[in-house]
PDB file of N, CA and C in Angstrom:
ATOM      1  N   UNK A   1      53.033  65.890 -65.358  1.00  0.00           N
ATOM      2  CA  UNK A   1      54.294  66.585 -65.197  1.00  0.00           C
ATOM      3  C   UNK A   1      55.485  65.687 -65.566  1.00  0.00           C
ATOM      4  N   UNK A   2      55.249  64.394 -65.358  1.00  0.00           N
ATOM      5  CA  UNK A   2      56.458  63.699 -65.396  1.00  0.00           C
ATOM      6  C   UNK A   2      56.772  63.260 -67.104  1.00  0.00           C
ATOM      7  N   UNK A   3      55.231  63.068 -67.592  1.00  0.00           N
ATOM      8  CA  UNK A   3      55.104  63.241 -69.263  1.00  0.00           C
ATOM      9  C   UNK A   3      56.202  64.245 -69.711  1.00  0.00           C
ATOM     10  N   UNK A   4      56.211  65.304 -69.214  1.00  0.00           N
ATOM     11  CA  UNK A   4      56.976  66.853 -69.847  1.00  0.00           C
ATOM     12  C   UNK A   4      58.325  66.417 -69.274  1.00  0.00           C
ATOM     13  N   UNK A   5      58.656  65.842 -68.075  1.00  0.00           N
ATOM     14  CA  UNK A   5      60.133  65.595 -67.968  1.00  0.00           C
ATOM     15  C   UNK A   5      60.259  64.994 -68.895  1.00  0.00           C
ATOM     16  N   UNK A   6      60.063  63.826 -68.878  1.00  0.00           N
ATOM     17  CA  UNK A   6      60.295  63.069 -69.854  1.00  0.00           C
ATOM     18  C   UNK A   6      60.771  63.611 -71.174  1.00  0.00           C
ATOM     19  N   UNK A   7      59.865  64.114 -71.767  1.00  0.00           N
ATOM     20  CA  UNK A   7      59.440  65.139 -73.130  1.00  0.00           C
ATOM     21  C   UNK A   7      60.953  65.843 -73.111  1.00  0.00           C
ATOM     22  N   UNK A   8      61.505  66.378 -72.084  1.00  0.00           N
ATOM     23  CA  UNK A   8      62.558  67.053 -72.115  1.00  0.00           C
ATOM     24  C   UNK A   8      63.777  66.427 -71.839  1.00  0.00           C
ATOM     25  N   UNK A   9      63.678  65.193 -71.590  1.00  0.00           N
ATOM     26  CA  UNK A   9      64.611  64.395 -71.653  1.00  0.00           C
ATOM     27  C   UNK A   9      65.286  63.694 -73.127  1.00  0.00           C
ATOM     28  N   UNK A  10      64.308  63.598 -73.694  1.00  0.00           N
ATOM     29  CA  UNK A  10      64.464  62.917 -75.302  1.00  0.00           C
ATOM     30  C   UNK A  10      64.827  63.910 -75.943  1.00  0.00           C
ATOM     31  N   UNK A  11      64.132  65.278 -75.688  1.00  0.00           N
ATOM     32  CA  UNK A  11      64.847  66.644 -76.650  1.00  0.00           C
ATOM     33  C   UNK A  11      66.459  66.808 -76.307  1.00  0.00           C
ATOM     34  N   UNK A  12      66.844  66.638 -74.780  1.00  0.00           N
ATOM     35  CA  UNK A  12      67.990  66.943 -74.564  1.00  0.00           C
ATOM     36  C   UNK A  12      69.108  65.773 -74.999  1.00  0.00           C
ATOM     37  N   UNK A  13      68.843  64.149 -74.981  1.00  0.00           N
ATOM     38  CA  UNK A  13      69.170  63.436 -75.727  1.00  0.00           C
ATOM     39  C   UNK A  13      68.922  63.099 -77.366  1.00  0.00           C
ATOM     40  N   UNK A  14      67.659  64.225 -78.072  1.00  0.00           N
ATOM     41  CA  UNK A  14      68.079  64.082 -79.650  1.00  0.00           C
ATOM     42  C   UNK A  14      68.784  65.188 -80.200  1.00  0.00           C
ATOM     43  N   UNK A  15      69.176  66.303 -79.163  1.00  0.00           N
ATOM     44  CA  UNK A  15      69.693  67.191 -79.457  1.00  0.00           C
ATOM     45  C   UNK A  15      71.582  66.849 -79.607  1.00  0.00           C
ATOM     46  N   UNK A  16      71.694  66.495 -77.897  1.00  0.00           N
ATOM     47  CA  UNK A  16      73.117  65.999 -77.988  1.00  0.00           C
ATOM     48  C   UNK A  16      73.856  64.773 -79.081  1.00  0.00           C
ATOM     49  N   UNK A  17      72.770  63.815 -79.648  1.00  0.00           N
ATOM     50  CA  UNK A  17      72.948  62.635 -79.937  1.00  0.00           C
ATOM     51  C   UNK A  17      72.921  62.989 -81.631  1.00  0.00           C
ATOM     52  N   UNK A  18      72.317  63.774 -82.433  1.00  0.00           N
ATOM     53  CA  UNK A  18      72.302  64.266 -83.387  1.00  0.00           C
ATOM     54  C   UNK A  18      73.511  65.562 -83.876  1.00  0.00           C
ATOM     55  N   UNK A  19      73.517  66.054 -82.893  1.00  0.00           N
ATOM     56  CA  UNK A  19      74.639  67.208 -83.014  1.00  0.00           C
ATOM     57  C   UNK A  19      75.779  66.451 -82.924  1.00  0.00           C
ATOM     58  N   UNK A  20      76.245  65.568 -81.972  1.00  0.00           N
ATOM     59  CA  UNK A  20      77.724  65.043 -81.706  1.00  0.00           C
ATOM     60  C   UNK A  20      78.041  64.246 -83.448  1.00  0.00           C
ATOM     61  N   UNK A  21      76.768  63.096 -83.710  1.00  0.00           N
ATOM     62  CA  UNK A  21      76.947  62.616 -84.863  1.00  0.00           C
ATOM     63  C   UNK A  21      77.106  63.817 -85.988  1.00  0.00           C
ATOM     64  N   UNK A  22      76.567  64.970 -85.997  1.00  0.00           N
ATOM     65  CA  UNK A  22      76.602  65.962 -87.531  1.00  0.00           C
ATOM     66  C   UNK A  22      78.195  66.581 -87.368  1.00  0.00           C
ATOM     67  N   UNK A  23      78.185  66.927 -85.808  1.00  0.00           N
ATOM     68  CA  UNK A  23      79.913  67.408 -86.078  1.00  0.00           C
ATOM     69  C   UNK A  23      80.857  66.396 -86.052  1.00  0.00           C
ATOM     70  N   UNK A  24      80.842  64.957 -85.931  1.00  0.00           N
ATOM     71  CA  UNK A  24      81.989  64.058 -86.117  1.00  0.00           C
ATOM     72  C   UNK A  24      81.735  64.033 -87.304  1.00  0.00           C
ATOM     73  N   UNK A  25      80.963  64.075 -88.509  1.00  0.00           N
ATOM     74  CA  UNK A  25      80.955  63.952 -89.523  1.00  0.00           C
ATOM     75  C   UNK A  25      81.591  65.250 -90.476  1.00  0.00           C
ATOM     76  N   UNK A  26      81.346  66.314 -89.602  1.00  0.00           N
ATOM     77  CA  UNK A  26      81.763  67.888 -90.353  1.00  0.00           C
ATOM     78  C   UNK A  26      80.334  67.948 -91.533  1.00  0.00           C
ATOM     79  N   UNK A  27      78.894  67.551 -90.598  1.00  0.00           N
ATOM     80  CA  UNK A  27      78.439  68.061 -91.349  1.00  0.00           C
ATOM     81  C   UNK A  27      77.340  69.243 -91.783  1.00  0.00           C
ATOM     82  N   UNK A  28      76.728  69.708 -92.380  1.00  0.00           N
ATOM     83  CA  UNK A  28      76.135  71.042 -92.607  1.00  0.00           C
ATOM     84  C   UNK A  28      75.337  71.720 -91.362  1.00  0.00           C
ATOM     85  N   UNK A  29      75.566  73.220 -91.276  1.00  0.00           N
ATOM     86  CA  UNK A  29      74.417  73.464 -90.790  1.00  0.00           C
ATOM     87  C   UNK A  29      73.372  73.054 -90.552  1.00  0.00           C
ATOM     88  N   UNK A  30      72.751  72.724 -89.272  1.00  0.00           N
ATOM     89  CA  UNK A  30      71.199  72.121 -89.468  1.00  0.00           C
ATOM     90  C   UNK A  30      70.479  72.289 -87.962  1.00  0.00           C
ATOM     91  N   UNK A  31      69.229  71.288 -88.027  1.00  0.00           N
ATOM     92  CA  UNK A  31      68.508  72.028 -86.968  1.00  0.00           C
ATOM     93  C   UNK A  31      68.988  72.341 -85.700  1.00  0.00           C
ATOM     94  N   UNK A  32      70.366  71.500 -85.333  1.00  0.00           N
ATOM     95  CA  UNK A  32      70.882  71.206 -83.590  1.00  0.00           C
ATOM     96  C   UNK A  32      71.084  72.275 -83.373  1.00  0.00           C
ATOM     97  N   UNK A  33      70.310  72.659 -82.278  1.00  0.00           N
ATOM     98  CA  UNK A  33      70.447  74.046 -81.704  1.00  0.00           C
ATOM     99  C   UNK A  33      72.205  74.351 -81.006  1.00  0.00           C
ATOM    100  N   UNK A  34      73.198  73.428 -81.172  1.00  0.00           N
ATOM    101  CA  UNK A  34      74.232  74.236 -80.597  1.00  0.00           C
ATOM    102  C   UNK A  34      74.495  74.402 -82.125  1.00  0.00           C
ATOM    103  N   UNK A  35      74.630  74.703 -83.475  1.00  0.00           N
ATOM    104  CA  UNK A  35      74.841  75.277 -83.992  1.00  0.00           C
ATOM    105  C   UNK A  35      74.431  76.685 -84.049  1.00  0.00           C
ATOM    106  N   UNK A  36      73.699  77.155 -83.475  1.00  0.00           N
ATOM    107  CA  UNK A  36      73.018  78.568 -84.263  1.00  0.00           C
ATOM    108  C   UNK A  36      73.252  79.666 -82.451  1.00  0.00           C
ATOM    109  N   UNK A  37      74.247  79.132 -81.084  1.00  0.00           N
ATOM    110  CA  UNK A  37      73.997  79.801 -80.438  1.00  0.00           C
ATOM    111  C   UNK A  37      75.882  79.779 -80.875  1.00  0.00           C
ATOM    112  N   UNK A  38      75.912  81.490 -80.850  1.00  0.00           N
ATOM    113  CA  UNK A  38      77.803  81.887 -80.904  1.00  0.00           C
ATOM    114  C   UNK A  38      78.515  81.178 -79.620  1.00  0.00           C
ATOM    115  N   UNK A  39      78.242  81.459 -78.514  1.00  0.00           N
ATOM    116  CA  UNK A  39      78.596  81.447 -77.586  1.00  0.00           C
ATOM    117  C   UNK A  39      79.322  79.721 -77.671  1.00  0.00           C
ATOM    118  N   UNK A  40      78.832  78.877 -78.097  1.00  0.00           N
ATOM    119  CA  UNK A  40      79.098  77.358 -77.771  1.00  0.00           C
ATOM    120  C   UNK A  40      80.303  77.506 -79.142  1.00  0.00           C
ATOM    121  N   UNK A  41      80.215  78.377 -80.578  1.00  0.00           N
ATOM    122  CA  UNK A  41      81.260  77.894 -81.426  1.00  0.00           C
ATOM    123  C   UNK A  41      82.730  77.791 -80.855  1.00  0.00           C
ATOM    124  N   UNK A  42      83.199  76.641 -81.266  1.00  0.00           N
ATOM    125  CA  UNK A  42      84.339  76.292 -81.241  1.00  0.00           C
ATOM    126  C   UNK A  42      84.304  74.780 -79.808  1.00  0.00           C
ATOM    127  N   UNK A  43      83.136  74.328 -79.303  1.00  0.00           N
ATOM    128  CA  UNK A  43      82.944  73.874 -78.239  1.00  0.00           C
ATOM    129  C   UNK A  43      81.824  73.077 -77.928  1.00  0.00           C
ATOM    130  N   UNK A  44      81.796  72.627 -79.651  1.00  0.00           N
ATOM    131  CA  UNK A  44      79.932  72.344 -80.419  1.00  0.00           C
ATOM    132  C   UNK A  44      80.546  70.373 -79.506  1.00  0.00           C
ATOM    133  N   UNK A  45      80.963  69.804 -79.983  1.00  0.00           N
ATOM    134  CA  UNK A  45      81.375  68.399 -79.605  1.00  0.00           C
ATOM    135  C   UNK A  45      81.345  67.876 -78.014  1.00  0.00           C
ATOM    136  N   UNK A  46      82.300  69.218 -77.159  1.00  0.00           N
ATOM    137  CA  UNK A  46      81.599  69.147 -75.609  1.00  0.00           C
ATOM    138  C   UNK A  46      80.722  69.486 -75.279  1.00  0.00           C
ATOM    139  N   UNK A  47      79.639  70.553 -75.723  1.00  0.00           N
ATOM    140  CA  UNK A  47      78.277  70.666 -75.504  1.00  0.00           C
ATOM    141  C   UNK A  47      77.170  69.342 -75.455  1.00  0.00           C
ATOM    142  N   UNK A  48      77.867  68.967 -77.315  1.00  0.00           N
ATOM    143  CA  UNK A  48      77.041  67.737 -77.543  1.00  0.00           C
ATOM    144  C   UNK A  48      76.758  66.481 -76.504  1.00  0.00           C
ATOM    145  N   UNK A  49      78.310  66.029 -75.689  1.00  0.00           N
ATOM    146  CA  UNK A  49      78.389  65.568 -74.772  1.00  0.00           C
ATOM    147  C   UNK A  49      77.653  65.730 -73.799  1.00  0.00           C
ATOM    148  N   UNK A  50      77.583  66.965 -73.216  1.00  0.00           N
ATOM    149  CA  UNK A  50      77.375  67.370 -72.289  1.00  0.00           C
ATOM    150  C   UNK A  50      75.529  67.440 -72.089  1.00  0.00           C
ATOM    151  N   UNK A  51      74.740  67.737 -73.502  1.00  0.00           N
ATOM    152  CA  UNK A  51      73.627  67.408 -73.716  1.00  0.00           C
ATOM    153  C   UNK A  51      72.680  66.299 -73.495  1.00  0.00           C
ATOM    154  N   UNK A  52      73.893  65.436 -73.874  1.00  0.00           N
ATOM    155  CA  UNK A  52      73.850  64.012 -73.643  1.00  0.00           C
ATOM    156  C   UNK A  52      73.281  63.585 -72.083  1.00  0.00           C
ATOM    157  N   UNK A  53      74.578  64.212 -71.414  1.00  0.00           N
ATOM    158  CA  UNK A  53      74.980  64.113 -70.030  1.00  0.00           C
ATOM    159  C   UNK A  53      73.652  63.885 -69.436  1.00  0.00           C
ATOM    160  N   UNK A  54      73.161  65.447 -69.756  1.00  0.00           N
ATOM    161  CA  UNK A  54      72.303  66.014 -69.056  1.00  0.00           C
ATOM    162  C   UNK A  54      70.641  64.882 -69.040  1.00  0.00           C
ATOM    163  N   UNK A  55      70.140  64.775 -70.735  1.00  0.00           N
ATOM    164  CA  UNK A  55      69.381  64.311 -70.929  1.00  0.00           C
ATOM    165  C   UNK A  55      69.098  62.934 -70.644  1.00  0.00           C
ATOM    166  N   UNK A  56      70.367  61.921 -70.267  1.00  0.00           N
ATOM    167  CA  UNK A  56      70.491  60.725 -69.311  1.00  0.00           C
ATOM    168  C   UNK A  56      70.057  61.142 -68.263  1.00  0.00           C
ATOM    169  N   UNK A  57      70.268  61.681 -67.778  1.00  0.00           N
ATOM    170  CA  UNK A  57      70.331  61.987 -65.862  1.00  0.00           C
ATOM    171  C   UNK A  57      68.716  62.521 -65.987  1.00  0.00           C
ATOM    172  N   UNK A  58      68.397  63.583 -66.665  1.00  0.00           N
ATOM    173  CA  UNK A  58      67.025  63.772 -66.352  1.00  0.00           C
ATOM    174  C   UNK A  58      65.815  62.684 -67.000  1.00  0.00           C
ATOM    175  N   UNK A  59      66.458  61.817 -67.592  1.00  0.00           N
ATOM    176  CA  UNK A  59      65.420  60.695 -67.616  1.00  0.00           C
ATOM    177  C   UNK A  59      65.686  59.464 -66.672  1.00  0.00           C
ATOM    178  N   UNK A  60      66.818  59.510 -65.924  1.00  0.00           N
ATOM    179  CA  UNK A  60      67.142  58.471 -64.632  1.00  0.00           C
ATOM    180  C   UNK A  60      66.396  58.896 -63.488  1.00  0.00           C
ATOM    181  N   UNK A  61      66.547  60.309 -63.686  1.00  0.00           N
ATOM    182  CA  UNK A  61      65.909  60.844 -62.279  1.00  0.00           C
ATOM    183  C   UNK A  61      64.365  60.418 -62.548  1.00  0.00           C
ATOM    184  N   UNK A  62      63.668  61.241 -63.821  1.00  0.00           N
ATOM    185  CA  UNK A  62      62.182  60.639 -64.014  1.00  0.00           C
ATOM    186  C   UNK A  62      62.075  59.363 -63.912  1.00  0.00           C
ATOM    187  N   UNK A  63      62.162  58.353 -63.735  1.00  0.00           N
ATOM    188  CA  UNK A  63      62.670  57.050 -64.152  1.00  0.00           C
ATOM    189  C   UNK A  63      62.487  56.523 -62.458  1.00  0.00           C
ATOM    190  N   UNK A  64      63.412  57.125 -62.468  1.00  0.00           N
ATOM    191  CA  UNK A  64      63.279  56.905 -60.581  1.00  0.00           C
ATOM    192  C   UNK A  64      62.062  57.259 -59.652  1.00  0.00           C
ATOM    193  N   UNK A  65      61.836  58.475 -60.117  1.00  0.00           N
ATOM    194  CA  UNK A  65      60.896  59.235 -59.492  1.00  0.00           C
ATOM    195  C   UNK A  65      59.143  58.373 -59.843  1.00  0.00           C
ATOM    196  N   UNK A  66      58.822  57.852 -60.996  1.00  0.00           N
ATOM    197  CA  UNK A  66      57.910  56.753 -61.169  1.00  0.00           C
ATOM    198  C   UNK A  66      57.944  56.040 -60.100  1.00  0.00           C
ATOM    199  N   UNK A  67      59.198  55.158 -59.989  1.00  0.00           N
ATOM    200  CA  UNK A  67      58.919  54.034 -59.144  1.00  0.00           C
ATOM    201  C   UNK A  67      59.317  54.331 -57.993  1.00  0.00           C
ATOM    202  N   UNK A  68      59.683  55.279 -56.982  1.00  0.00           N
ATOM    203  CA  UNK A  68      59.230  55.675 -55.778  1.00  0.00           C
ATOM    204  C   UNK A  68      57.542  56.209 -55.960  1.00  0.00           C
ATOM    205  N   UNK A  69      56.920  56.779 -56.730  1.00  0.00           N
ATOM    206  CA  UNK A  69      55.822  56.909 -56.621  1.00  0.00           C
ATOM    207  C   UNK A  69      54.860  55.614 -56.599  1.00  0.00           C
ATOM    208  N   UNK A  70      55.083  54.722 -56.851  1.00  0.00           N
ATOM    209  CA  UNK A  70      54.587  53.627 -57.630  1.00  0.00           C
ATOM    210  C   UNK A  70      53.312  53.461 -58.362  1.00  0.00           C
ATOM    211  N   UNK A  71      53.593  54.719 -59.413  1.00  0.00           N
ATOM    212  CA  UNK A  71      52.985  54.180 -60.258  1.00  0.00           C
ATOM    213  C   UNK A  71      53.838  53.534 -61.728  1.00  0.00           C
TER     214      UNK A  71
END
């Protein structure tokens, strides 16, 4: 289980970390999913952030959660 946090931690940090770099650049359409949802246009750069945010924290928490388990 903690494999799949994990797993979803790196998606939510290559998502934010790839998108923030394609829109400081202004550049094309491409795979980062805040391009292709309407709802985020105009708000693609704080998402990106915010992706970021997220995908730190859920690999601190996994991170943590290891070594209270100790393994």
């Amino acid at each position: 289980m903690k494999e799949i946090i994990s797993g979803i931690s790196l998606l939510f940090l290559i998502q934010g970390v790839g998108g923030l770099i394609n829109h400081l650049t202004n550049g094309s359409k491409s795979w980062f999913l805040v391009n292709y949802i309407n709802a985020f246009q105009g708000w693609e750069i704080v998402i990106d952030i915010l992706m970021i945010v997220i995908g730190g924290l859920i690999g601190i928490l996994s991170m943590r959660g290891k070594k209270q388990s100790g393994r």
